[in-house]
Protein backbone atom coordinates (compact mmCIF):
# COMPACT_ATOMS: atom_id res chain seq x y z
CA UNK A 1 1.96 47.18 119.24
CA UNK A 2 3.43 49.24 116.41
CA UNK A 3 2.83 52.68 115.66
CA UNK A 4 3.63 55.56 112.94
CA UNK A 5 4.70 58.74 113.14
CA UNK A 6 4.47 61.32 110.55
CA UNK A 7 6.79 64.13 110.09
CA UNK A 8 7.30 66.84 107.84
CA UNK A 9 11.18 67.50 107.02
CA UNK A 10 13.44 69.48 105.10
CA UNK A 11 14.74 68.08 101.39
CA UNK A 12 17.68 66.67 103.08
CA UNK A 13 15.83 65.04 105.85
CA UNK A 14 17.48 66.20 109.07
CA UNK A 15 16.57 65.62 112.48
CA UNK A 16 16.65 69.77 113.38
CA UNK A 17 13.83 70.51 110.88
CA UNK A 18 11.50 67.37 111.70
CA UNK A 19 7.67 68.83 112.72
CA UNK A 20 5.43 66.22 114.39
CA UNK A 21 2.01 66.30 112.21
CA UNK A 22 0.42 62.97 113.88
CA UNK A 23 0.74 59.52 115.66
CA UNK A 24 -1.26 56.50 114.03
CA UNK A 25 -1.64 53.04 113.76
CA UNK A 26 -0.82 51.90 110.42
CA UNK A 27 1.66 53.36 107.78
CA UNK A 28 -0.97 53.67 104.95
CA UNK A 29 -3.08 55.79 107.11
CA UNK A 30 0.12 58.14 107.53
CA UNK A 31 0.37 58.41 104.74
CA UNK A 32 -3.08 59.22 103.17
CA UNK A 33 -3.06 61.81 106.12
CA UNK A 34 0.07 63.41 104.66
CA UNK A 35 -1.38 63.72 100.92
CA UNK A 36 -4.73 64.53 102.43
CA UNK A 37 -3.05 67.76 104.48
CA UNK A 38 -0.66 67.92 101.07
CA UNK A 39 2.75 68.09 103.32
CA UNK A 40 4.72 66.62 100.19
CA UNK A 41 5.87 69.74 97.99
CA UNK A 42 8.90 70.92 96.13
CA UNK A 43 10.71 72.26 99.47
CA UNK A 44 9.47 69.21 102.20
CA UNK A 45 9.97 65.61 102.35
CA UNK A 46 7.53 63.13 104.76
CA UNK A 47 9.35 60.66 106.77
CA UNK A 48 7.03 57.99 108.72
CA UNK A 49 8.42 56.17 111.85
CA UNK A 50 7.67 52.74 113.39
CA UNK A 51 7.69 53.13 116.75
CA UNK A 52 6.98 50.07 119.36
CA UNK A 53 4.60 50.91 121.82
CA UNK A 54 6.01 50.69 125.59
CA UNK A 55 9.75 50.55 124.54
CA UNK A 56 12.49 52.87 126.08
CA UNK A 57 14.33 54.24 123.32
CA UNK A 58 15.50 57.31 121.05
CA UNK A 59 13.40 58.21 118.36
């Protein structure tokens, strides 16, 4: 089973400034989340991650 996290970053995308805003099932639902809670602005990027559900591994 795949899932998606959503994260609000930085402009340049790094690791240190990723904040954890949800887990869901599907990527279009991440994203309508995002523009619903309007994380994308002039100073923030949204990165979405598939995950695999019961898998050992860095994220």
């Amino acid at each position: 089973m795949k899932l998606f996290i959503l994260y609000q970053t930085d402009s340049w995308k790094s690791k240190a400034s990723r904040v954890c805003f949800g887990v869901f099932d599907t990527r279009a639902k991440a994203i309508d989340s995002a523009k619903w809670q309007e994380l994308y602005n002039h100073y923030s990027e949204v990165v979405v991650l598939e995950v695999t559900l019961n898998l050992f591994e860095e994220v």
